[in-house]
C-alpha atoms as a PDB file:
ATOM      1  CA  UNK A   1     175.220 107.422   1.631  1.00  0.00           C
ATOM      2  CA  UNK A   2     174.430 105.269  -1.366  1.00  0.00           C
ATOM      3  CA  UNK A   3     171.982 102.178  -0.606  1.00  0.00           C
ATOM      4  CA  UNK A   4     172.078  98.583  -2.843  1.00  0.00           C
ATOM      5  CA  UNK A   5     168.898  99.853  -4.408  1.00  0.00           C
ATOM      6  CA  UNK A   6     170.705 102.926  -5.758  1.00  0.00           C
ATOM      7  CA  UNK A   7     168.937 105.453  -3.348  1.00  0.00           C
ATOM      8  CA  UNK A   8     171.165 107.993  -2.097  1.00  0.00           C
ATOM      9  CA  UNK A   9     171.015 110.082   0.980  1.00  0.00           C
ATOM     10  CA  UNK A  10     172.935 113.800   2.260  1.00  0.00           C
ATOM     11  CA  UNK A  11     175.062 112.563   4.971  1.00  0.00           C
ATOM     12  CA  UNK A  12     177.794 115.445   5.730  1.00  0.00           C
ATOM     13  CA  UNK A  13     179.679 115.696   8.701  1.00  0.00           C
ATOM     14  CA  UNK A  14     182.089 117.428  10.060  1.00  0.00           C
ATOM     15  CA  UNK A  15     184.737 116.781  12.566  1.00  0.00           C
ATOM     16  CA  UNK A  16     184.287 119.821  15.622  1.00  0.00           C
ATOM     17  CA  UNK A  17     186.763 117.812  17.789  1.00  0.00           C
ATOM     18  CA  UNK A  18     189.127 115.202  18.171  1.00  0.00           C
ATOM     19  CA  UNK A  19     190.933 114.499  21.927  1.00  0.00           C
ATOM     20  CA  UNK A  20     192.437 110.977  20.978  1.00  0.00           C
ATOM     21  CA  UNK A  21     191.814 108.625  22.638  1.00  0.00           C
ATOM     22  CA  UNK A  22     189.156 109.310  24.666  1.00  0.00           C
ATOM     23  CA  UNK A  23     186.449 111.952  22.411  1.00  0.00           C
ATOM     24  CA  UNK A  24     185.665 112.718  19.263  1.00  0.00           C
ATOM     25  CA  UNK A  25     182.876 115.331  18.357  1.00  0.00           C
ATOM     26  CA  UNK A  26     181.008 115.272  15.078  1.00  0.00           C
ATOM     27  CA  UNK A  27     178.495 118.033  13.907  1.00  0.00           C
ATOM     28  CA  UNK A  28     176.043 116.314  11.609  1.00  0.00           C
ATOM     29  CA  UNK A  29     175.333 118.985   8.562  1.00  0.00           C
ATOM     30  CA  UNK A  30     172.493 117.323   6.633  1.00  0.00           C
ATOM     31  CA  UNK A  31     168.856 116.683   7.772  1.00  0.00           C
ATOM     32  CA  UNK A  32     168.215 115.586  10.655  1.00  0.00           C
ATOM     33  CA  UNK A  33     171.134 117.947  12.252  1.00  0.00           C
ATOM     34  CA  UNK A  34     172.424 117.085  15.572  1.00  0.00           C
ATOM     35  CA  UNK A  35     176.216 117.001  17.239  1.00  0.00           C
ATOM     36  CA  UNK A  36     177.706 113.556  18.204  1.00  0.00           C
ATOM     37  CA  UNK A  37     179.765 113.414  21.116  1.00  0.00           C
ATOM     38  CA  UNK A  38     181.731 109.713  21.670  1.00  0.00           C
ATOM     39  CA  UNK A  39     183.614 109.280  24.809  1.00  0.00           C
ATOM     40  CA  UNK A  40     186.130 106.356  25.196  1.00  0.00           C
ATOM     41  CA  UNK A  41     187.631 104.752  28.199  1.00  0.00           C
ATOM     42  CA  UNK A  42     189.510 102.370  29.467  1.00  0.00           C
ATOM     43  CA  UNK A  43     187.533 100.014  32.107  1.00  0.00           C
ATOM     44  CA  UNK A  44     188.484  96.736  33.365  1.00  0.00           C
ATOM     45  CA  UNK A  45     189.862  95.011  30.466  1.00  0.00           C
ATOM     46  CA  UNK A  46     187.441  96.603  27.898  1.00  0.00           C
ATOM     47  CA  UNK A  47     186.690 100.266  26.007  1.00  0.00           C
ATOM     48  CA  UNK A  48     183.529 101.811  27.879  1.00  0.00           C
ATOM     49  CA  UNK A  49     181.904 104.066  25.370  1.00  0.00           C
ATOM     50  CA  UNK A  50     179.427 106.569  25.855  1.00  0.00           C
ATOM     51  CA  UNK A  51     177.337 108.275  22.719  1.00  0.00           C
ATOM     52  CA  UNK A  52     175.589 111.698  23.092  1.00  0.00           C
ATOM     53  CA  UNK A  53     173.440 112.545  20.064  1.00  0.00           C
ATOM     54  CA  UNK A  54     172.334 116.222  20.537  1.00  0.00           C
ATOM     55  CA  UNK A  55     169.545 117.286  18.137  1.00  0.00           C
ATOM     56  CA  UNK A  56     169.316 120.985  17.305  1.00  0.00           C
ATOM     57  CA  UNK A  57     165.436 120.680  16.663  1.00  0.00           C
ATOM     58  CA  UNK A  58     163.642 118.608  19.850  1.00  0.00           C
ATOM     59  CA  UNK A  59     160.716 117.745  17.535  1.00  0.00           C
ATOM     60  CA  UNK A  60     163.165 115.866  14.865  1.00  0.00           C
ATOM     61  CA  UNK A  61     165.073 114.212  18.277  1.00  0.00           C
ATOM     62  CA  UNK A  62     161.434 112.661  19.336  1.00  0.00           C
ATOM     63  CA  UNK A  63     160.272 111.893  15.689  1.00  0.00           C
ATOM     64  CA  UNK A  64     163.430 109.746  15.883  1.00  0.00           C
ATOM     65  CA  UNK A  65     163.660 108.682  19.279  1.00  0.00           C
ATOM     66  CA  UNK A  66     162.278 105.234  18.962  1.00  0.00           C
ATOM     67  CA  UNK A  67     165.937 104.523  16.247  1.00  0.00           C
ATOM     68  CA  UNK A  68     168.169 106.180  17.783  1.00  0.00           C
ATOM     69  CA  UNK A  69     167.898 104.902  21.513  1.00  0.00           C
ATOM     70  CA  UNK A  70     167.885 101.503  20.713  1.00  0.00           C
ATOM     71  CA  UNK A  71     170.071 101.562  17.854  1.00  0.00           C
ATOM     72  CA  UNK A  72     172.876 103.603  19.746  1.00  0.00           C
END
């Protein structure tokens, strides 16, 4: 990822699972690592979607808890 200020950042993924159209898995290589499991559904009239962010290290997952939650 490349930022306006010209910082960059390691952000390598890779796909672990696709089940169009209702889940796609992502393994997140760089730091912090964690798999990303999005489920899709159809619900009354609109696309319920539910994101599962699994972190392989529970110390990174709490040292991030406070973005993730309410960003996600």
């Amino acid at each position: 990822m490349h930022e306006a200020d010209g910082s960059n950042y390691e952000n390598e993924s890779v796909l672990l699972e696709l089940d169009a159209p209702s889940k796609v898995v992502i393994q997140h290589e760089s730091l912090p690592r964690y798999v990303l499991t999005i489920r899709l559904a159809a619900e009354e009239g609109a696309t319920r979607i539910v994101w599962n962010q699994q972190f392989g290290n529970p110390v990174a997952a709490a040292r991030l808890r406070h973005i993730v939650e309410p960003a996600n």
